[in-house]
Protein backbone atom coordinates (compact mmCIF):
# COMPACT_ATOMS: atom_id res chain seq x y z
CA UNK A 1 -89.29 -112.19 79.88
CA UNK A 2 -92.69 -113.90 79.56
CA UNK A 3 -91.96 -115.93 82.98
CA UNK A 4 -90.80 -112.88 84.72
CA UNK A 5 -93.23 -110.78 84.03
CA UNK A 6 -95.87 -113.72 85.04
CA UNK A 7 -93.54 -114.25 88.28
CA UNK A 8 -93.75 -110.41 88.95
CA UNK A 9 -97.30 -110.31 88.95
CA UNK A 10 -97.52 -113.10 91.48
CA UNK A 11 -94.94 -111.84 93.61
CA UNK A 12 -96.91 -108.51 93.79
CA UNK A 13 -99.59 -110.26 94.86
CA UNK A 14 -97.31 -112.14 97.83
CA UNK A 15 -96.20 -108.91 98.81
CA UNK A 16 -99.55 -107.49 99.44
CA UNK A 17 -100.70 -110.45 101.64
CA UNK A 18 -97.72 -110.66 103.16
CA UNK A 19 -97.40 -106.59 104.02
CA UNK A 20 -101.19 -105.78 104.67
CA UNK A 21 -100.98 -107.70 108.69
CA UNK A 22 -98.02 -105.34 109.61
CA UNK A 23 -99.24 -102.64 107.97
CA UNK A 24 -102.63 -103.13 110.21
CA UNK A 25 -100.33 -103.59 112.92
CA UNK A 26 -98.35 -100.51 112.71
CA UNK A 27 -101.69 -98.99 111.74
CA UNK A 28 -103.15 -100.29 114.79
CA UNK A 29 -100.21 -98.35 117.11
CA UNK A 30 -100.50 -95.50 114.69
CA UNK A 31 -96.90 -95.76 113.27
CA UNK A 32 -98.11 -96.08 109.37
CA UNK A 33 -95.82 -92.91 108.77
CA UNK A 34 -92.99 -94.30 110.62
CA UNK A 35 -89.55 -94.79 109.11
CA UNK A 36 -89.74 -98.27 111.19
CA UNK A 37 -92.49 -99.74 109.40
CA UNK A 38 -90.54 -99.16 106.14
CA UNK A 39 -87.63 -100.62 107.48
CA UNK A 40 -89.38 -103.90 108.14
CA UNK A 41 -90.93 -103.84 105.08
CA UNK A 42 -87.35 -103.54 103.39
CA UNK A 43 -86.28 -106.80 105.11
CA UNK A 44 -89.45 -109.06 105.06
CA UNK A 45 -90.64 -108.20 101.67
CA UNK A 46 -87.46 -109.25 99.80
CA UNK A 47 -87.49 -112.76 102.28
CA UNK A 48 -90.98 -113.35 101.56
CA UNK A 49 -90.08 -112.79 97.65
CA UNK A 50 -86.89 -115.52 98.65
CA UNK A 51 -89.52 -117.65 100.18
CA UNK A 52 -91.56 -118.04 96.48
CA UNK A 53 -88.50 -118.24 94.55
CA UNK A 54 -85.96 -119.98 96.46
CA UNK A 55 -88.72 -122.73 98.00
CA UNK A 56 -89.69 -123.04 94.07
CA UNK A 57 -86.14 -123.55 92.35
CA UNK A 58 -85.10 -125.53 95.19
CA UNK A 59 -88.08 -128.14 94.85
CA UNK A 60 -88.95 -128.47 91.31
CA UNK A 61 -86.85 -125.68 89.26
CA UNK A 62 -89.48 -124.05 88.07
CA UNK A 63 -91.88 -120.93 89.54
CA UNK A 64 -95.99 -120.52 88.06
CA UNK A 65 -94.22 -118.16 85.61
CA UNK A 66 -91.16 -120.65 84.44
CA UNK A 67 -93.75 -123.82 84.48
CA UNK A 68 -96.16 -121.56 81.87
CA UNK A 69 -93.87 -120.89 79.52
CA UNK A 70 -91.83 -124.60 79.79
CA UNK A 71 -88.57 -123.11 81.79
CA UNK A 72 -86.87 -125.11 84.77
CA UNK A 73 -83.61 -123.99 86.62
CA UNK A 74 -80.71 -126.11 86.98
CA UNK A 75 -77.14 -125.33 88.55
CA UNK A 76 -74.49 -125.73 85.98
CA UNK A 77 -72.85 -128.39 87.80
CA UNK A 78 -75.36 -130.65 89.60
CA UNK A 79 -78.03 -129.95 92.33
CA UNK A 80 -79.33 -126.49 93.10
CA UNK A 81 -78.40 -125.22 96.46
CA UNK A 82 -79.65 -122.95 99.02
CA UNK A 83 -75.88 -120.66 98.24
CA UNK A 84 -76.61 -120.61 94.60
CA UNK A 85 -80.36 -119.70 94.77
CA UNK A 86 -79.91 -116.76 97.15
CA UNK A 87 -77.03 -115.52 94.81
CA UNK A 88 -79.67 -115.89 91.92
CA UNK A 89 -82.23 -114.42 93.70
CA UNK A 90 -80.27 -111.07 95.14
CA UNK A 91 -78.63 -110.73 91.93
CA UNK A 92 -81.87 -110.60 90.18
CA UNK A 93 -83.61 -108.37 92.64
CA UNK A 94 -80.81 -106.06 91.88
CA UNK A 95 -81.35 -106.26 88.42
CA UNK A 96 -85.12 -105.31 88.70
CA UNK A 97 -84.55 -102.97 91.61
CA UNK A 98 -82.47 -101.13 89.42
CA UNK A 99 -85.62 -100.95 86.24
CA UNK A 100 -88.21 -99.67 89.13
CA UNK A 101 -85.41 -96.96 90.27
CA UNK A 102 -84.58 -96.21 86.72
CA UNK A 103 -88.36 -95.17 85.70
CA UNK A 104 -88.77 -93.41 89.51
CA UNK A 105 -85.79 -91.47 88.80
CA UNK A 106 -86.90 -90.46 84.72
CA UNK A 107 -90.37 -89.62 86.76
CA UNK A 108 -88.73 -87.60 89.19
CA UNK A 109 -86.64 -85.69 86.01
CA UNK A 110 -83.31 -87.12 87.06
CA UNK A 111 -83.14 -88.13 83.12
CA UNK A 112 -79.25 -89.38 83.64
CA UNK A 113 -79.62 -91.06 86.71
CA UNK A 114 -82.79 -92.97 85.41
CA UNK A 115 -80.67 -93.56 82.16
CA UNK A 116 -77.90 -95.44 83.97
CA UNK A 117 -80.42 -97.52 85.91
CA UNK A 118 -82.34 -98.48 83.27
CA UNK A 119 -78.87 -99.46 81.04
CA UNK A 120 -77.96 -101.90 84.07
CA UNK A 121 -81.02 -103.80 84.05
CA UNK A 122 -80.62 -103.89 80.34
CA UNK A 123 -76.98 -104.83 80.10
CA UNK A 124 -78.00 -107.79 82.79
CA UNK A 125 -80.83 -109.44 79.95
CA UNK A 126 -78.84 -107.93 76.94
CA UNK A 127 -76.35 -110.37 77.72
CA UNK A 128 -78.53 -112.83 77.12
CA UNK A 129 -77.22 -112.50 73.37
CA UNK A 130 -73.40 -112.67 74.11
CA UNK A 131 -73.34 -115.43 76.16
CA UNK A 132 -72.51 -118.59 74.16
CA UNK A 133 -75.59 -120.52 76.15
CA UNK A 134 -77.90 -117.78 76.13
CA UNK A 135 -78.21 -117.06 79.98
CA UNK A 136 -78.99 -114.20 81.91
CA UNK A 137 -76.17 -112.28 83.90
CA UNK A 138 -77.62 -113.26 86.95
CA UNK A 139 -77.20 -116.97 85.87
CA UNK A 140 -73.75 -116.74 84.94
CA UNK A 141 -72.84 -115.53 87.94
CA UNK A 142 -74.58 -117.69 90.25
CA UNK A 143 -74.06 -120.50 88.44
CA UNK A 144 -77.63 -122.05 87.70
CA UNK A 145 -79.15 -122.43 83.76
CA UNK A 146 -82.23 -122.19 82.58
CA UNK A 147 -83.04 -125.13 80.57
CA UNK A 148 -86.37 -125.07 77.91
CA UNK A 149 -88.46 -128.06 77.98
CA UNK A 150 -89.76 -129.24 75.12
CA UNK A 151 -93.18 -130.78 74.96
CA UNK A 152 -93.20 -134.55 74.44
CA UNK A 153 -93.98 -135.43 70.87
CA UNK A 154 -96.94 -136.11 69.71
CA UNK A 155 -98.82 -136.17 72.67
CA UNK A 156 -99.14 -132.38 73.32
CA UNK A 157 -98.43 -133.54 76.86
CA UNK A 158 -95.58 -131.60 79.03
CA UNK A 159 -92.94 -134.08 79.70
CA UNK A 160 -91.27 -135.55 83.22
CA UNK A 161 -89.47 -133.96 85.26
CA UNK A 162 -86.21 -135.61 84.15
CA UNK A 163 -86.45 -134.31 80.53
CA UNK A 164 -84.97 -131.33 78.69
CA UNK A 165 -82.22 -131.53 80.94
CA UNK A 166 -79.03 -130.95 79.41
């Protein structure tokens, strides 16, 4: 959860850079309150969010977050591809989607709604515990791992690439 929550904080960041020029744009033709301004945001955010992840797992396996706390991602079976990282990513977006909507719904007093949110993005990390190699839902499904690296011994030094692979 450490990674994510580092991840999260720099995809917040992304999606302010990314949103502020078409916000100034829409701002610009006076359309800020515009149901088409959300719409694009809808699409672009979640492809700019793709962008950071996907361009990330793809290259090197691991995000800022998942090279902090020593994670890289793997496909079960051989190299990561573009099919499996979009099914990783969507199925994770889903997963947090559903925490944000789960607190705006317990905010809004829709205490049953919220509750059934909330228990999906739980049940997706709770099974975390279950699983007999400890991944995620979104993993599983997907098929990708995420492998711990240790540090090299010794040295205090992170290791290559090709280590802590299994």
């Amino acid at each position: 959860m450490g990674a994510n929550s580092f991840d999260a904080f720099l995809l917040f960041a992304l999606w302010v850079a990314a949103a502020a020029p078409i916000a100034i744009v829409f701002a610009i033709a006076n359309e800020l309150q515009s149901s088409a301004l959300q719409i694009v945001l809808r699409i672009y955010l979640p492809l700019v969010g793709f962008a950071y992840f996907g361009r990330a797992w793809m290259r090197s396996g691991q995000t800022f977050g998942m090279r902090a706390w020593r994670l890289r991602l793997r496909a079960a079976h051989g190299h990561l591809s573009v099919a499996r990282a979009v099914v990783r990513y969507v199925l994770a977006l889903l997963w947090w989607a559903s925490l944000i909507e789960g607190f705006a719904l317990a905010f809004e007093g829709h205490y049953h709604m919220a509750a059934f949110a909330l228990a999906l993005f739980g049940a997706a990390y709770f099974w975390i515990f279950f699983d007999p190699e400890a991944q995620a839902l979104h993993d599983r499904l997907s098929g990708t791992r995420v492998l711990f690296i240790p540090k090299s011994p010794g040295t205090g030094e992170k290791p290559h690439a090709d280590q802590g692979q299994s």
